[in-house]
C-alpha atoms as a PDB file:
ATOM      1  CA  UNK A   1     -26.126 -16.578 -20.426  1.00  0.00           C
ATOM      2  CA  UNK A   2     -24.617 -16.379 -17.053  1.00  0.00           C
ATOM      3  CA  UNK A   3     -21.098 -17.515 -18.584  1.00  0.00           C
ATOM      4  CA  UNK A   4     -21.789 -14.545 -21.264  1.00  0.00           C
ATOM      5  CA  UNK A   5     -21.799 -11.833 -19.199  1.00  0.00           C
ATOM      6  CA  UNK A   6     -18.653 -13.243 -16.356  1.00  0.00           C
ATOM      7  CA  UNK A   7     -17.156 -13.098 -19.990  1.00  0.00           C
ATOM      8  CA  UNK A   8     -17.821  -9.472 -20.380  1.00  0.00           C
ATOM      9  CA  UNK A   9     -16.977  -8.394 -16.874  1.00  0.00           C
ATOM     10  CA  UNK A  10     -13.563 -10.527 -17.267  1.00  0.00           C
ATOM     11  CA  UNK A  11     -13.134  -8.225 -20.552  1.00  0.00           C
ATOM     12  CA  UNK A  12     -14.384  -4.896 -18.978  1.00  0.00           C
ATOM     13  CA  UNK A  13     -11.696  -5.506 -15.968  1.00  0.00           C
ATOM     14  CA  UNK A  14      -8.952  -6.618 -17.996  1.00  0.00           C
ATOM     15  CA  UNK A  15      -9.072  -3.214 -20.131  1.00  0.00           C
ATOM     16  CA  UNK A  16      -9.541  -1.456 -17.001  1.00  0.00           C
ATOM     17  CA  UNK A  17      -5.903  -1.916 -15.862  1.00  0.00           C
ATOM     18  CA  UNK A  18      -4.300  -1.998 -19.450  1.00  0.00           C
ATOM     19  CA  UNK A  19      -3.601   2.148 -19.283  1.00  0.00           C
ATOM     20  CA  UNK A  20      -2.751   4.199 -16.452  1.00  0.00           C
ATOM     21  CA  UNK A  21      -5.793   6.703 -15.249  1.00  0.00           C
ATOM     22  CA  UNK A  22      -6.975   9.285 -17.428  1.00  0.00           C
ATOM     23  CA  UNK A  23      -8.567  11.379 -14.592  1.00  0.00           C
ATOM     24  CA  UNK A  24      -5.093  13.910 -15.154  1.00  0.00           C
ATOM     25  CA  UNK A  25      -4.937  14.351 -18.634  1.00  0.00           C
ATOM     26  CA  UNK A  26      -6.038  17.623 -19.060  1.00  0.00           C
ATOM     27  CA  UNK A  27      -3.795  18.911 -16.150  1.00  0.00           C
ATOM     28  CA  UNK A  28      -1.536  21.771 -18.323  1.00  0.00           C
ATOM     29  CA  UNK A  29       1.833  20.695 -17.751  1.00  0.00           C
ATOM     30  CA  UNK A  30       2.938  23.879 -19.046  1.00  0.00           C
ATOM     31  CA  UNK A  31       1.363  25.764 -15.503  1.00  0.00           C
ATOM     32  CA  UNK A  32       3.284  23.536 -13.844  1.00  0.00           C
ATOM     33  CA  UNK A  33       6.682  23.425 -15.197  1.00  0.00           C
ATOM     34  CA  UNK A  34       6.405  27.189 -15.464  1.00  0.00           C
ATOM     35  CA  UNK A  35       5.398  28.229 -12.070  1.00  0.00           C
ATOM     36  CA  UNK A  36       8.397  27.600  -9.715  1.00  0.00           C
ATOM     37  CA  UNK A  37       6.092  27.457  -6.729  1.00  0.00           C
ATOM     38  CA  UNK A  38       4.312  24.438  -8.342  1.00  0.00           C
ATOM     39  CA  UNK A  39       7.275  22.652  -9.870  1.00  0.00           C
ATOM     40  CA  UNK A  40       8.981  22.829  -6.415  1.00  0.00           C
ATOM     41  CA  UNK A  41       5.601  20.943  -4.665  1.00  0.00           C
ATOM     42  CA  UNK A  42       5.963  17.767  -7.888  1.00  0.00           C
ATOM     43  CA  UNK A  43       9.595  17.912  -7.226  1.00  0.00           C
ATOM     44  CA  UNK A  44      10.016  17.714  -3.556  1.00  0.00           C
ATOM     45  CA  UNK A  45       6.998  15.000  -3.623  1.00  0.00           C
ATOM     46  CA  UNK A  46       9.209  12.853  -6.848  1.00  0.00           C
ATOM     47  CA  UNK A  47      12.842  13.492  -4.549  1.00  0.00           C
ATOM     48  CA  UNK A  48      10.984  12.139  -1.379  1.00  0.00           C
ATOM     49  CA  UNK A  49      11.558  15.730   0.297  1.00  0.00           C
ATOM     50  CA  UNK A  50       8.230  16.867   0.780  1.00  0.00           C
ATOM     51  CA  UNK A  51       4.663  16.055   0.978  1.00  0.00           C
ATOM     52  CA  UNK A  52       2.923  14.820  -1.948  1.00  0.00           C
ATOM     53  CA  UNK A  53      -0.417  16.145  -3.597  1.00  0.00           C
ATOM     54  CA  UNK A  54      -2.944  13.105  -4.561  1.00  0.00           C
ATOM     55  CA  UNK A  55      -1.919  13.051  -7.692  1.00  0.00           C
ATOM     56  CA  UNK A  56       1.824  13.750  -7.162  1.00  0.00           C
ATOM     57  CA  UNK A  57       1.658  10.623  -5.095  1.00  0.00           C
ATOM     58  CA  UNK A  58       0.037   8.431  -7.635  1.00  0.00           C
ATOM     59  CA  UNK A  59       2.249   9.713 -10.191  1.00  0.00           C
ATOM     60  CA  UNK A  60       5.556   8.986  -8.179  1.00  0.00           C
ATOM     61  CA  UNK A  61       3.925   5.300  -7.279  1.00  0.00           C
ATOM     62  CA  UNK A  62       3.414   4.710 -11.259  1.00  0.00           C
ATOM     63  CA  UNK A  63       7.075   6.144 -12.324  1.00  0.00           C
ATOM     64  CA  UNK A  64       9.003   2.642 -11.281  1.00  0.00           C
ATOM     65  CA  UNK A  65       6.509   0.390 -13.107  1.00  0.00           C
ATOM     66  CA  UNK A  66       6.636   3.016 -16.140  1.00  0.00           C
ATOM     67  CA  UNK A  67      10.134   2.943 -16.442  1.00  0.00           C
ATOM     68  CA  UNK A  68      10.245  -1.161 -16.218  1.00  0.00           C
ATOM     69  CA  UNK A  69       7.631  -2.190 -18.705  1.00  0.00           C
ATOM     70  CA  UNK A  70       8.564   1.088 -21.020  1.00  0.00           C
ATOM     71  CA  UNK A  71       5.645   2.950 -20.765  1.00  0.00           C
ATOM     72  CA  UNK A  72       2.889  -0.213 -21.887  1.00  0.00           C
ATOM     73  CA  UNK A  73       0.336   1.135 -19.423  1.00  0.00           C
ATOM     74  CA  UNK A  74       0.672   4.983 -21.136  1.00  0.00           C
ATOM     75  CA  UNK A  75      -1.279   6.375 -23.862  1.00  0.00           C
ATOM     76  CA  UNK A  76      -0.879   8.503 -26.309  1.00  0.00           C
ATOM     77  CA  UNK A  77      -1.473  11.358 -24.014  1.00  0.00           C
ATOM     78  CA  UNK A  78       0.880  10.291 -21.221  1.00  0.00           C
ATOM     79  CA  UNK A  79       3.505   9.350 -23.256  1.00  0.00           C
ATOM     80  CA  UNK A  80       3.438  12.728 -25.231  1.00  0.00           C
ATOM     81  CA  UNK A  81       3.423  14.682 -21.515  1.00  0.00           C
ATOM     82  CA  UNK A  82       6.239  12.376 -20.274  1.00  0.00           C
ATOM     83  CA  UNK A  83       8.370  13.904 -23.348  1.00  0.00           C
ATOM     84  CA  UNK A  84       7.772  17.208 -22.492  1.00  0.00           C
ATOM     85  CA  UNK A  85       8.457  16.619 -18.707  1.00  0.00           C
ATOM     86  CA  UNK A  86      11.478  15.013 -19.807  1.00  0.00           C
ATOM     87  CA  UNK A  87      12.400  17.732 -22.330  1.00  0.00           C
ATOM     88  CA  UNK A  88      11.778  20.627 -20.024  1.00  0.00           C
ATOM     89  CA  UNK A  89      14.055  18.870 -16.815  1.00  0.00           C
ATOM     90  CA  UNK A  90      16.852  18.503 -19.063  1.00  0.00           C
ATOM     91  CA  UNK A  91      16.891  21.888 -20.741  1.00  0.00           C
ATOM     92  CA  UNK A  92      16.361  23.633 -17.803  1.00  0.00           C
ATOM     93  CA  UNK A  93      16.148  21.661 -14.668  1.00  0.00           C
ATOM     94  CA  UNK A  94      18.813  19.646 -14.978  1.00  0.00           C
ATOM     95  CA  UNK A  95      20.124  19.116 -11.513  1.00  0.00           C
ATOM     96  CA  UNK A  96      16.918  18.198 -10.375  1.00  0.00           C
ATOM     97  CA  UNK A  97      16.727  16.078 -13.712  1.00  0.00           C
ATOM     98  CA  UNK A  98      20.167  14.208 -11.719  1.00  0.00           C
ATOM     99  CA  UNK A  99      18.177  13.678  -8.359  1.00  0.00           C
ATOM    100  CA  UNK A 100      15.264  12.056 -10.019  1.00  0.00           C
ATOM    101  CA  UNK A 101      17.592  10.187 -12.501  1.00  0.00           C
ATOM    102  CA  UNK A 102      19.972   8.582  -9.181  1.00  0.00           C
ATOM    103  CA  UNK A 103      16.698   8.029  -7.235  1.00  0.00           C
ATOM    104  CA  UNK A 104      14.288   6.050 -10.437  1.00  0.00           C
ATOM    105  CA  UNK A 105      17.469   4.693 -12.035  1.00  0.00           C
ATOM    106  CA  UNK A 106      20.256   4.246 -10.357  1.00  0.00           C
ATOM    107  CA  UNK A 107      21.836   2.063 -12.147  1.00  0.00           C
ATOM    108  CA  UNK A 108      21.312   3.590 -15.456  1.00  0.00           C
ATOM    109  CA  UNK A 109      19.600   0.951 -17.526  1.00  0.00           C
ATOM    110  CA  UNK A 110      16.417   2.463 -18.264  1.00  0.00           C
ATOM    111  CA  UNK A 111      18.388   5.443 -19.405  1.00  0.00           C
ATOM    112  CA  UNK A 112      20.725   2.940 -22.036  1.00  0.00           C
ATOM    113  CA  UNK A 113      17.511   1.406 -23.033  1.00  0.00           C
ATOM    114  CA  UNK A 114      15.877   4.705 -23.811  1.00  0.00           C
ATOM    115  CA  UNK A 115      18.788   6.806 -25.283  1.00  0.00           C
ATOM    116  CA  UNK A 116      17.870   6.333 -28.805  1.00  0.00           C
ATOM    117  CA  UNK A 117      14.175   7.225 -28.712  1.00  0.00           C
ATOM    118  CA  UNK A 118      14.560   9.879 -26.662  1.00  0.00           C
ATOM    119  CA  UNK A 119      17.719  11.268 -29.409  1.00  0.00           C
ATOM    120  CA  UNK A 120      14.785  10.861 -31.936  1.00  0.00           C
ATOM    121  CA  UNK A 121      12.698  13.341 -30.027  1.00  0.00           C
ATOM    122  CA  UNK A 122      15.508  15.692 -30.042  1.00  0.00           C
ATOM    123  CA  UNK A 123      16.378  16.212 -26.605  1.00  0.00           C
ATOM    124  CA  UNK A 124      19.889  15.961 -26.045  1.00  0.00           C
ATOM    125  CA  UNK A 125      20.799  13.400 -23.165  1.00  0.00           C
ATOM    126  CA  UNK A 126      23.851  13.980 -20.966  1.00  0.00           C
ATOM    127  CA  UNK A 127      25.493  10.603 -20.814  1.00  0.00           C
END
């Protein structure tokens, strides 16, 4: 009995740290990328030039890992948000889109590796 349940806690933790948190998904993204004042604040905290909200901070910790194991911890919900963060920077922040891109991938790769699937989304990547 005792080995049953260690088995179910073992399961329990395991899915536990298979997705990122869902305690943001109902933040509107829209709000944000359409308010200047609160773009600036996610910005800054991303760029390393300002102080970072809770979850601005837990969002920039997350981005490296994200971009290494393309996306595995994400659902649905985070992946769809991360398009239209994407979208939005490139369409109409895209300087700030460049900061971000030198500081997450400076090298490029994740940006080769994801060229094609974000094409099929139909945003329109500078090379």
């Amino acid at each position: 009995m005792n080995s049953y349940i260690f088995l179910v806690f073992l399961i329990g933790v395991s899915a536990a740290v298979t997705t990122y948190t869902t305690k943001y998904d109902n933040i509107d993204l829209d709000e944000i990328l359409n308010n200047e004042r609160l773009y600036k604040k996610y910005f800054e905290c991303l760029s390393n030039k300002g102080k970072c909200t809770p979850d601005g901070k837990e969002l920039k910790d997350i981005i490296p890992e994200a971009l290494a194991t393309e996306c595995k911890k994400c659902s649905e919900k985070h992946k769809k948000g991360a398009e239209k963060i994407l979208k939005f920077m490139i369409e109409k922040k895209a300087e700030d889109y460049a900061v971000l891109e030198k500081i997450y991938d400076p090298q490029g790769q994740y940006k080769k590796k994801f060229m094609e699937q974000v094409k099929n989304k139909g945003i329109k990547m500078v090379v």
